[in-house]
C-alpha atoms as a PDB file:
ATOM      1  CA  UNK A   1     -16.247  42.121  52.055  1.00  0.00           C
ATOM      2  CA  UNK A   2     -15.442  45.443  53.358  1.00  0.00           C
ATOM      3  CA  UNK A   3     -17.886  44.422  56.910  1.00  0.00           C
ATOM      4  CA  UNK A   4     -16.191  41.240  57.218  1.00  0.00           C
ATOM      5  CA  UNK A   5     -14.166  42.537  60.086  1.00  0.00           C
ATOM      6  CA  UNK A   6     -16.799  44.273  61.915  1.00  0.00           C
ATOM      7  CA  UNK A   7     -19.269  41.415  61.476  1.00  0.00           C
ATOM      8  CA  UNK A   8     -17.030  39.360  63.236  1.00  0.00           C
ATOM      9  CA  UNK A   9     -14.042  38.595  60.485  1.00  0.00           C
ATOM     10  CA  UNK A  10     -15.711  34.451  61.016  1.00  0.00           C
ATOM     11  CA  UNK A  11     -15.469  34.186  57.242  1.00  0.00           C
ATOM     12  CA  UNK A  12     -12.133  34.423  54.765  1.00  0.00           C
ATOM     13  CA  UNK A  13     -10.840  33.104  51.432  1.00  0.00           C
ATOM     14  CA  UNK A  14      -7.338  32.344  50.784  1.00  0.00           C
ATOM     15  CA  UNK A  15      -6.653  31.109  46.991  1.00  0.00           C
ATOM     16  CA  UNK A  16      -8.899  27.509  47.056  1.00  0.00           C
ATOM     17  CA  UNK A  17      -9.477  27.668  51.230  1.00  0.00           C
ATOM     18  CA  UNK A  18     -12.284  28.873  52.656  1.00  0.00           C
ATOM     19  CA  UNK A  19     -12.270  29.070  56.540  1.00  0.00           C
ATOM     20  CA  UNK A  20     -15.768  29.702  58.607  1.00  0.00           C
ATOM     21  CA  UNK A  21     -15.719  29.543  61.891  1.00  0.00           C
ATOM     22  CA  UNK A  22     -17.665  27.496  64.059  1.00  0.00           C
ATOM     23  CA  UNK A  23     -19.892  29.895  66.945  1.00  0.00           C
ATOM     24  CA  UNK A  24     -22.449  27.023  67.698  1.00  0.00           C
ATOM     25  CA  UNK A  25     -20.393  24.196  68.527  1.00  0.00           C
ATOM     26  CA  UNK A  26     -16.685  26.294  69.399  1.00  0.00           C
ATOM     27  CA  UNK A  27     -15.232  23.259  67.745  1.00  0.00           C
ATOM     28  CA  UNK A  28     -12.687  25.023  65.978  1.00  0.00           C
ATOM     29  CA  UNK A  29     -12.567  26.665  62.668  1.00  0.00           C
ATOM     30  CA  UNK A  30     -13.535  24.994  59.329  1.00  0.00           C
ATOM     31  CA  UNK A  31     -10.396  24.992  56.310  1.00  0.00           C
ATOM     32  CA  UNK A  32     -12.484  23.849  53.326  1.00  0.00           C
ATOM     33  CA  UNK A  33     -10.294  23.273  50.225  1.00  0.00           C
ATOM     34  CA  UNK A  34     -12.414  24.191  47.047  1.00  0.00           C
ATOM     35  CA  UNK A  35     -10.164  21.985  44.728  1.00  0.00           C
ATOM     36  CA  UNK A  36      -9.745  18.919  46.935  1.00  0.00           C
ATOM     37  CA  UNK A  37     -13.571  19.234  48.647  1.00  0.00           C
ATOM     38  CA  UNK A  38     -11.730  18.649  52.114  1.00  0.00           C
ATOM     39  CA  UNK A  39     -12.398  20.083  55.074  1.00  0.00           C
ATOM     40  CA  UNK A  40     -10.054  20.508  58.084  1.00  0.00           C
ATOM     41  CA  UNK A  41     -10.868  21.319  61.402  1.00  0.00           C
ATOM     42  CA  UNK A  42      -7.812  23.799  62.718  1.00  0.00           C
ATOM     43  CA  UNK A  43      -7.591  24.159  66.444  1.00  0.00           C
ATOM     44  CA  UNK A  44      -9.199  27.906  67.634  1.00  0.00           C
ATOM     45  CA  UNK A  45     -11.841  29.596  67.385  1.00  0.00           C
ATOM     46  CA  UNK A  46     -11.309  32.051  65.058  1.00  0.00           C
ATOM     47  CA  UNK A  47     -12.206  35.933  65.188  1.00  0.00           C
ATOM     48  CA  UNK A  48     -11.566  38.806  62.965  1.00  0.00           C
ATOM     49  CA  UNK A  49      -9.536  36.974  60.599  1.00  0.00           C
ATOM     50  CA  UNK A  50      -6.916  38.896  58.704  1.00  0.00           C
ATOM     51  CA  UNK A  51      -4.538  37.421  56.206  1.00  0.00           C
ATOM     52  CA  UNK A  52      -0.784  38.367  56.578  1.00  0.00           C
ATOM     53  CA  UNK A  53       1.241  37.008  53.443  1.00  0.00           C
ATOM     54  CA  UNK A  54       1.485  33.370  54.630  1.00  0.00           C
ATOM     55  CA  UNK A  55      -0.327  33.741  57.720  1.00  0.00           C
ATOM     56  CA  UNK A  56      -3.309  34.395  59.300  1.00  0.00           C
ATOM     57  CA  UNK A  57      -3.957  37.379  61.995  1.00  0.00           C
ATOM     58  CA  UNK A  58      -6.621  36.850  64.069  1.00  0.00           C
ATOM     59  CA  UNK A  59      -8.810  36.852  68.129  1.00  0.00           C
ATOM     60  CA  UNK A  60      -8.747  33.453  69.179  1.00  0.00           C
ATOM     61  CA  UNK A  61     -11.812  32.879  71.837  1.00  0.00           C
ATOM     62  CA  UNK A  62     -10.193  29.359  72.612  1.00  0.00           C
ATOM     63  CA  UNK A  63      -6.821  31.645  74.175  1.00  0.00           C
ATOM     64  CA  UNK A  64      -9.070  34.194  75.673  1.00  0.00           C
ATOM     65  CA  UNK A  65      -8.873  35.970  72.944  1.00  0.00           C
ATOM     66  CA  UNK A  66      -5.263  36.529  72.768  1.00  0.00           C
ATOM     67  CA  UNK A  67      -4.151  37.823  69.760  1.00  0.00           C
ATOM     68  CA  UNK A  68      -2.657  35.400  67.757  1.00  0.00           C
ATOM     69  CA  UNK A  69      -1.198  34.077  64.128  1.00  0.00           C
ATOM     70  CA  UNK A  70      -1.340  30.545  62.371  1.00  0.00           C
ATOM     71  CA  UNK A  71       1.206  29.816  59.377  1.00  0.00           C
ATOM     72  CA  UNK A  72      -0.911  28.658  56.180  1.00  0.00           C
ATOM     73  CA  UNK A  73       1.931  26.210  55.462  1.00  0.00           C
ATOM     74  CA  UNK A  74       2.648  24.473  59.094  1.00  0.00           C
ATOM     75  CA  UNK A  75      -1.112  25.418  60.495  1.00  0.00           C
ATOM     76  CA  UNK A  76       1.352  26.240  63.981  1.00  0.00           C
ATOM     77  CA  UNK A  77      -0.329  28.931  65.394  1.00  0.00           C
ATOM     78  CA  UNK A  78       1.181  31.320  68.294  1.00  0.00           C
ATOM     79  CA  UNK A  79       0.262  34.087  70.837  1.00  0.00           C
ATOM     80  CA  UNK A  80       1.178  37.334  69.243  1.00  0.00           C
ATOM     81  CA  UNK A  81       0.050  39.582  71.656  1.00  0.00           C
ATOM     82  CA  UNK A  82      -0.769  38.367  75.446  1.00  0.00           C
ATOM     83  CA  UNK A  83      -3.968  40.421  75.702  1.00  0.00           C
ATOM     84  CA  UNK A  84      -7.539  40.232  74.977  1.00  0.00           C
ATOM     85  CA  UNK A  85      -7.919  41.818  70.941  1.00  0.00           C
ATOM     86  CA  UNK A  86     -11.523  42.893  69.310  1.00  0.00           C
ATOM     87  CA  UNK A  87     -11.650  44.232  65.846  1.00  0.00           C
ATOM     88  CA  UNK A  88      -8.312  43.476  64.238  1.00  0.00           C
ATOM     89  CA  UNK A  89      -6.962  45.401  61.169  1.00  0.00           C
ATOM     90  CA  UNK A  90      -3.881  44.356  59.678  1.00  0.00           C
ATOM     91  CA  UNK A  91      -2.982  47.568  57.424  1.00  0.00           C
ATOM     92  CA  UNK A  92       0.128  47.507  56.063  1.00  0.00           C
ATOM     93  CA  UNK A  93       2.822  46.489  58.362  1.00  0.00           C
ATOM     94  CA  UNK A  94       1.268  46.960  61.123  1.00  0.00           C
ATOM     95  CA  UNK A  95      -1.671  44.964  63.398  1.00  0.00           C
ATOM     96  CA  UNK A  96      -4.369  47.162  64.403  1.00  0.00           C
ATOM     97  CA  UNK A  97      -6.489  45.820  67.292  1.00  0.00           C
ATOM     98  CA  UNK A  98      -9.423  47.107  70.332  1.00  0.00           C
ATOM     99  CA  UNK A  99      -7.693  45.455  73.716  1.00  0.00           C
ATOM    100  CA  UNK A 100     -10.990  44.482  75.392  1.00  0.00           C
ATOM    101  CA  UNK A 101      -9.363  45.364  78.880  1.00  0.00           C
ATOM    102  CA  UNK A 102      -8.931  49.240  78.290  1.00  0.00           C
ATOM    103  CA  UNK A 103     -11.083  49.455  74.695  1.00  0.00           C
ATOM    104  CA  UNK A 104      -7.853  51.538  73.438  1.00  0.00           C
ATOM    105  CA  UNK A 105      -6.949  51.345  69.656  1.00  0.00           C
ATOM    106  CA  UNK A 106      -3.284  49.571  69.553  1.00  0.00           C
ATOM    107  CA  UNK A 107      -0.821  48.253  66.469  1.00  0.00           C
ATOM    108  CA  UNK A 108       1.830  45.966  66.749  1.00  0.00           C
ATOM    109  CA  UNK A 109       4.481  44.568  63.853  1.00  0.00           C
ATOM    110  CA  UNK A 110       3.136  41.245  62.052  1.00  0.00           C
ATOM    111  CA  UNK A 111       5.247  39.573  64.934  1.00  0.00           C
ATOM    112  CA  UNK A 112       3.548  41.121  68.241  1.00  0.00           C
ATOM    113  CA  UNK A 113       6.615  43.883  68.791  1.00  0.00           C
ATOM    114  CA  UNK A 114       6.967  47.596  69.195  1.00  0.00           C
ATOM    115  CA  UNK A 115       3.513  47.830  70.532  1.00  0.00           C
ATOM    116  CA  UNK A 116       1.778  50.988  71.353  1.00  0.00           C
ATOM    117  CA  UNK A 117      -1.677  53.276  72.074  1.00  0.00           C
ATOM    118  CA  UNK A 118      -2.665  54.767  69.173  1.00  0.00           C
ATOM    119  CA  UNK A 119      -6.357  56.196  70.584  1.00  0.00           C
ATOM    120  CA  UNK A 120      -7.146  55.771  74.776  1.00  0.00           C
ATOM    121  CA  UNK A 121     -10.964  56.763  73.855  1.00  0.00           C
ATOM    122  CA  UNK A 122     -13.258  54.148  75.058  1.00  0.00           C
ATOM    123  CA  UNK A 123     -13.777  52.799  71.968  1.00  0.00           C
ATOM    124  CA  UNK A 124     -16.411  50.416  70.682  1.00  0.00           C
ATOM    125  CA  UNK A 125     -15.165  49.639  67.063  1.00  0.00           C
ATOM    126  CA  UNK A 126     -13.019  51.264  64.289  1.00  0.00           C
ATOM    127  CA  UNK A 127     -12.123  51.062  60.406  1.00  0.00           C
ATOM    128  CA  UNK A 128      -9.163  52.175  58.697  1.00  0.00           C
ATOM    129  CA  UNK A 129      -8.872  54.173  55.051  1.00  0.00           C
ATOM    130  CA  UNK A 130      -5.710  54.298  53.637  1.00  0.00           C
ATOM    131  CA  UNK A 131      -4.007  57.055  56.383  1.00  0.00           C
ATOM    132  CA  UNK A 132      -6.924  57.513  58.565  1.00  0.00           C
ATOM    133  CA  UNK A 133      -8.751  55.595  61.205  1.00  0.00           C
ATOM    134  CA  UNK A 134     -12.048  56.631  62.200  1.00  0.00           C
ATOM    135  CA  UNK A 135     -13.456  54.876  65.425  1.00  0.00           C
ATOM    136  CA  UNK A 136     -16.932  55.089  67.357  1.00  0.00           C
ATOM    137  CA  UNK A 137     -17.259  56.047  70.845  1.00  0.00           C
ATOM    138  CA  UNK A 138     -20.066  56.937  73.199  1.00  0.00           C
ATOM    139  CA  UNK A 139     -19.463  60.908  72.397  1.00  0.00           C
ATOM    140  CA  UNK A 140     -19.761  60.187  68.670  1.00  0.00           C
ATOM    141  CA  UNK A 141     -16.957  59.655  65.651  1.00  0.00           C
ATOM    142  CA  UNK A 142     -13.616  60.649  65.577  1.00  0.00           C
ATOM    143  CA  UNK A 143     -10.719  59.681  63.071  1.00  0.00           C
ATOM    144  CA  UNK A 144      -7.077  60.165  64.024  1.00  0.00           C
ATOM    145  CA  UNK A 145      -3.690  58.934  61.711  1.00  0.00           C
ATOM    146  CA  UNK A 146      -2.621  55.669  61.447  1.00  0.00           C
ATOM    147  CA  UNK A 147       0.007  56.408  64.409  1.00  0.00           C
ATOM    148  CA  UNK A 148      -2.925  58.259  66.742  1.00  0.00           C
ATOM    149  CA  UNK A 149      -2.148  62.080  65.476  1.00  0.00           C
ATOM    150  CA  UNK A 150      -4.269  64.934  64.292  1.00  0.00           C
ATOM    151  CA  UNK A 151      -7.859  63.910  66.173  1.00  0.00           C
ATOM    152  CA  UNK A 152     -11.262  64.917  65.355  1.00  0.00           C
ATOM    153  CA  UNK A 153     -14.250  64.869  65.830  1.00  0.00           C
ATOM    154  CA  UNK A 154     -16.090  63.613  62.762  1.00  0.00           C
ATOM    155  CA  UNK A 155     -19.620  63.150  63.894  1.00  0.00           C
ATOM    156  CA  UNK A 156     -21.793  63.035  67.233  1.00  0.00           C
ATOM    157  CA  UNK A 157     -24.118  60.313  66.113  1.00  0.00           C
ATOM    158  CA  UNK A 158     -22.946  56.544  68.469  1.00  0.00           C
ATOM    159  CA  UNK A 159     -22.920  54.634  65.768  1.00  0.00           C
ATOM    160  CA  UNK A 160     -22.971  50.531  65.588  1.00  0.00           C
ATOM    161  CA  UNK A 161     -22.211  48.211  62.593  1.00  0.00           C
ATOM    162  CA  UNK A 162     -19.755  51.213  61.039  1.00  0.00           C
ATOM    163  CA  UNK A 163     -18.209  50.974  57.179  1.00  0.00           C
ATOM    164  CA  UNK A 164     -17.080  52.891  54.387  1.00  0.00           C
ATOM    165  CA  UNK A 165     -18.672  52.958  51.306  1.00  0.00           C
ATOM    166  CA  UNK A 166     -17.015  55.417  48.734  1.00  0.00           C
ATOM    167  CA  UNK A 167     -16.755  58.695  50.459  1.00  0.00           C
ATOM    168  CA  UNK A 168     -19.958  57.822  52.976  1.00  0.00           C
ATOM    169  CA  UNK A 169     -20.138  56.235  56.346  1.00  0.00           C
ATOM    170  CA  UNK A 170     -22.455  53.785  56.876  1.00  0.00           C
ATOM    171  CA  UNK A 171     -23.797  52.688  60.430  1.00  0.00           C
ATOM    172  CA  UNK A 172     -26.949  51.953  62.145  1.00  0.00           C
ATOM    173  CA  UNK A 173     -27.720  55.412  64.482  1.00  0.00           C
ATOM    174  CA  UNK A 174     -27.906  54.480  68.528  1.00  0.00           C
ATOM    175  CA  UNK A 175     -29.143  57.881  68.713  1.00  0.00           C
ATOM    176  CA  UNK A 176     -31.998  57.520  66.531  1.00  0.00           C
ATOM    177  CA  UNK A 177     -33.717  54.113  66.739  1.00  0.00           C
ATOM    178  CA  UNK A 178     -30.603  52.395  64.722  1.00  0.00           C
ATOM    179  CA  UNK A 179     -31.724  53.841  61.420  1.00  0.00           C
ATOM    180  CA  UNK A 180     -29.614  53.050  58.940  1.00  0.00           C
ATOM    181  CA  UNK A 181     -27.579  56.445  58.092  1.00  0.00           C
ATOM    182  CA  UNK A 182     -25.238  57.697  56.029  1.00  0.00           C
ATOM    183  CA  UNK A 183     -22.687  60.599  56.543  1.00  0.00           C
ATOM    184  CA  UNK A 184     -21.214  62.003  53.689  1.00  0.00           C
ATOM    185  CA  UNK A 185     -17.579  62.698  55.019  1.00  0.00           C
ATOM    186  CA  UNK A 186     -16.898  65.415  52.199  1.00  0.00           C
ATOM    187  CA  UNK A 187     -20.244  67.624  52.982  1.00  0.00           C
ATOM    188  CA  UNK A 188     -21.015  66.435  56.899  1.00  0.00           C
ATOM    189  CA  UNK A 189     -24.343  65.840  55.317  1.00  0.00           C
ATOM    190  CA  UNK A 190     -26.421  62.680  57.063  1.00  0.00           C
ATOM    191  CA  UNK A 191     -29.148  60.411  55.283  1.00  0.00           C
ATOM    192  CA  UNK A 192     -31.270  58.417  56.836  1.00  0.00           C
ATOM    193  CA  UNK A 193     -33.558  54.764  56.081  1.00  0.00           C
ATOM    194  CA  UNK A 194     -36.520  54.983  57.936  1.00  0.00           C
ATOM    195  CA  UNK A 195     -37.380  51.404  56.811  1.00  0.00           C
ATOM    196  CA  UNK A 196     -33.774  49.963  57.974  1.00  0.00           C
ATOM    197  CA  UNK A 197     -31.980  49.437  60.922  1.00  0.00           C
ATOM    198  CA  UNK A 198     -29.446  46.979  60.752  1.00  0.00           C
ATOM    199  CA  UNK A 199     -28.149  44.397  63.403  1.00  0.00           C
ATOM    200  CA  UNK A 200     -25.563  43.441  60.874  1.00  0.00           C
ATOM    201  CA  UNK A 201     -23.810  45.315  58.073  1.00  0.00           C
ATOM    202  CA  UNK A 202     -21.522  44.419  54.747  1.00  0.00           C
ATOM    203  CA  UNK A 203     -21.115  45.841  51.595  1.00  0.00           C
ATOM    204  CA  UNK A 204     -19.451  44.574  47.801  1.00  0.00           C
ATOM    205  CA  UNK A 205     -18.141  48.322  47.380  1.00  0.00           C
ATOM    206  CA  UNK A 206     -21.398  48.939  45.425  1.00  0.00           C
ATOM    207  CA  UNK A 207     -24.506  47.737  47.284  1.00  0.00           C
ATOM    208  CA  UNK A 208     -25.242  47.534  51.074  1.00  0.00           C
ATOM    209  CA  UNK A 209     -26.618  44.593  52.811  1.00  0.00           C
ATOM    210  CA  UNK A 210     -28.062  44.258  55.871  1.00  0.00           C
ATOM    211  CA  UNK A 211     -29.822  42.144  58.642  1.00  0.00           C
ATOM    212  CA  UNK A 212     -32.926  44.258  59.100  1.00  0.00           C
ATOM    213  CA  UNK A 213     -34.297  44.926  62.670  1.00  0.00           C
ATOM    214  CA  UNK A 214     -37.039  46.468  61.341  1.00  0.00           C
ATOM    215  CA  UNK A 215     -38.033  42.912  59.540  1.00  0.00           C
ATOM    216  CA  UNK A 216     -37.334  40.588  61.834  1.00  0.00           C
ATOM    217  CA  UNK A 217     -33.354  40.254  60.843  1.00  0.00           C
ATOM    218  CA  UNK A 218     -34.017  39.211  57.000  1.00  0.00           C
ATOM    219  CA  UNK A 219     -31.644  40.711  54.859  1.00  0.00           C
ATOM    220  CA  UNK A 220     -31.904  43.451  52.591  1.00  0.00           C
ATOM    221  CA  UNK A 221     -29.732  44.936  49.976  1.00  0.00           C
ATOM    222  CA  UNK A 222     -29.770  48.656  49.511  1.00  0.00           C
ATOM    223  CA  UNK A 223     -28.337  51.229  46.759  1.00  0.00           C
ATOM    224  CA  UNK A 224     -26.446  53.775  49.021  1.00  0.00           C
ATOM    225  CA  UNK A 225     -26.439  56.465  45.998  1.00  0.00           C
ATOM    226  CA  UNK A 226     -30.447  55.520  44.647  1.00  0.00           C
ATOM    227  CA  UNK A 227     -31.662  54.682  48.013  1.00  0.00           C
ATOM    228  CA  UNK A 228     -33.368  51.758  46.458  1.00  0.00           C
ATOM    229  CA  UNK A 229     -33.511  48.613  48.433  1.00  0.00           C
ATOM    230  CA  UNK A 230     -35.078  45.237  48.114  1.00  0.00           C
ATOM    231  CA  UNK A 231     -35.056  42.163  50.404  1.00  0.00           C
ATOM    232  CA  UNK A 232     -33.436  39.314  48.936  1.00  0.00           C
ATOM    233  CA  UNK A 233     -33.325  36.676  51.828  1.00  0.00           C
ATOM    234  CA  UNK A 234     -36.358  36.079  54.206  1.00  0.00           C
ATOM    235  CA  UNK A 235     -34.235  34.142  56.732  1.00  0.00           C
ATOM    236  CA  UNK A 236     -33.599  35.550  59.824  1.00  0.00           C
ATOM    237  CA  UNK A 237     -29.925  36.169  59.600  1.00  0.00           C
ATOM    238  CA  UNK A 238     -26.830  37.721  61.467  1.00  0.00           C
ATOM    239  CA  UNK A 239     -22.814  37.478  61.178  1.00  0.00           C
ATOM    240  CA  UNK A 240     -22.995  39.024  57.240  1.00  0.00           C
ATOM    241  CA  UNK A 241     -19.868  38.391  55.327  1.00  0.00           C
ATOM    242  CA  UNK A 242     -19.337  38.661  51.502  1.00  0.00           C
ATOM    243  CA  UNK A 243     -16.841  36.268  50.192  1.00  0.00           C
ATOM    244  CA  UNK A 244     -16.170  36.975  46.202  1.00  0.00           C
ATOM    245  CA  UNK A 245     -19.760  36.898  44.842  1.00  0.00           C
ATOM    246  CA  UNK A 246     -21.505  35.380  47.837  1.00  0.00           C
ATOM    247  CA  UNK A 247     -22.978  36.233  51.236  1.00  0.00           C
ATOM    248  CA  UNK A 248     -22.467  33.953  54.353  1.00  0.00           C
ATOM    249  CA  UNK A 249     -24.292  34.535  57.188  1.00  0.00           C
ATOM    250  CA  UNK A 250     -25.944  33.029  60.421  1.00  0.00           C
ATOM    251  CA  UNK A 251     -29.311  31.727  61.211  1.00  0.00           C
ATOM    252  CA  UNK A 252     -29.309  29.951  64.581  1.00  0.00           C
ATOM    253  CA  UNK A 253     -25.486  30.260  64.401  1.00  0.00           C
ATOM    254  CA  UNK A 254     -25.474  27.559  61.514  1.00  0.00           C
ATOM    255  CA  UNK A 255     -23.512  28.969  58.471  1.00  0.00           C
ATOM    256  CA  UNK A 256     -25.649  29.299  55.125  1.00  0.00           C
ATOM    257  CA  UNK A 257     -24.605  30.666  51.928  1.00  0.00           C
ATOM    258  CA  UNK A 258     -26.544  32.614  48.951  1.00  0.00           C
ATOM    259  CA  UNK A 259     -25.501  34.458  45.849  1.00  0.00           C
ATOM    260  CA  UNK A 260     -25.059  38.189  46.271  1.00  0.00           C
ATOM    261  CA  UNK A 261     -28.386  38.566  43.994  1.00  0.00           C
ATOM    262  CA  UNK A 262     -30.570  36.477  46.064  1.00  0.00           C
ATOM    263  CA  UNK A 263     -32.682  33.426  46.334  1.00  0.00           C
ATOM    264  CA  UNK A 264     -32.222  30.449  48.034  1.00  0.00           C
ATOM    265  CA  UNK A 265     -29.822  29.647  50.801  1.00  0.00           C
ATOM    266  CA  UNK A 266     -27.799  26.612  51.203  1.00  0.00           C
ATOM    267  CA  UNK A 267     -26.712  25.329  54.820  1.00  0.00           C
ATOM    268  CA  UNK A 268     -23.246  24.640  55.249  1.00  0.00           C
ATOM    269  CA  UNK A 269     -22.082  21.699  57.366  1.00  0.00           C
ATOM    270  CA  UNK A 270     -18.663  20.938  57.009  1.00  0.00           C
ATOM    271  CA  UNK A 271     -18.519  18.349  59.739  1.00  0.00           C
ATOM    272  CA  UNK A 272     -20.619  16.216  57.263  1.00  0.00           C
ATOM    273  CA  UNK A 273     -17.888  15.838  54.319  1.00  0.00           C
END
């Protein structure tokens, strides 16, 4: 759950809906009620879904992108922001967001006002923790505040597939073959998996998982602190997301879904019900 976002944000529960959207078709985006067993088919397609009290925040590929909201109740949706948005965040009261045009970190209000630069690095993706962002660019990490103050330099490593995990960034190293690394943000001590690089990247707070390069995308599931890991999925896979005690992911951009444990994945078809 805490890679949804940079995965993609496809997948997101709110109380008995689940919503997964559909990247093999573009149909739209799936509303499947857990309660009722119905599934809707909402208009967009749906990236880097954020919820927002009664609404959801998200990229909408079937607006160019545009960054946009849809109201739970009414399922009206409308243009937030009239520019192309990667990555959104909503922290807070404010929407965090890449604009694909200039790769600059903005943040608007949940309504698309007072918007404004926060970082006007090229950047490629970013994550927020409590008052700091930290965001990758081709020169390495950096981290600012939340309103674009006090800038650092964190690491020179370009990483891909970036999260937190306790006091550690995670990411697979550009620089070095995509290894899976880890940089302890307290020491600016590194670790790296020599066995993992990972296309995609999620974690539960306790336990990595990953879409391993190095095994022809199956996923593994990796102890950041024992440096144990063990593949529990031998399907080729990308798009990880963790919803509650499940993984969703990708093969041939069909959706599938398997415990967090392991075992056998189910296909998910909505269009069927």
């Amino acid at each position: 759950m805490i890679g949804n976002g940079s995965n993609g944000g496809l997948a997101l529960k709110i109380g008995e809906n689940l919503l997964l959207t559909d990247i093999k078709h573009y149909s739209g985006t799936w509303m499947y009620n857990n309660a009722t067993e119905e599934a809707k088919l909402l208009d967009g397609v749906f990236w880097f879904m954020n919820q927002a009290e009664n609404m959801i925040v998200y990229s909408d590929q079937a607006r160019g992108n545009k960054l946009c909201s849809i109201d739970l109740g009414t399922h009206i949706s409308q243009v937030l922001v009239d520019q192309p948005a990667y990555g959104v965040i909503v922290h807070g009261d404010w929407i965090y967001y890449l604009n694909e045009s200039d790769h600059a970190i903005y943040r608007c209000t949940w309504n698309g006002r007072d918007k404004s630069r926060i970082a006007d690095d090229k950047v490629e993706s970013f994550l927020i923790d409590q008052e700091r962002i930290y965001y990758t660019t081709q020169q390495g990490i950096r981290s600012c505040s939340l309103t674009g103050r006090d800038r650092e330099l964190v690491s020179e490593d370009t990483a891909v597939h970036m999260l937190l995990i306790g006091n550690k960034l995670a990411y697979a190293n550009r620089k070095n073959r995509y290894l899976l690394t880890l940089l302890n943000l307290h020491t600016g001590t590194t670790e790296l998996d020599q066995d993992i690089s990972p296309n995609s990247l999620n974690s539960d707070g306790r336990y990595l998982y990953c879409a391993n390069r190095g095994n022809e995308m199956t996923i593994y599931r990796i102890d950041p602190e024992m440096g144990h890991k063990i593949r529990i999925c031998g399907e080729s896979a990308d798009y990880l997301h963790i919803v509650e005690d499940r993984i969703y992911f990708c093969s041939r951009r069909e959706w599938n879904s398997m415990s967090l444990t392991g075992g056998q994945a189910v296909k998910i078809d909505f269009s069927e019900r």
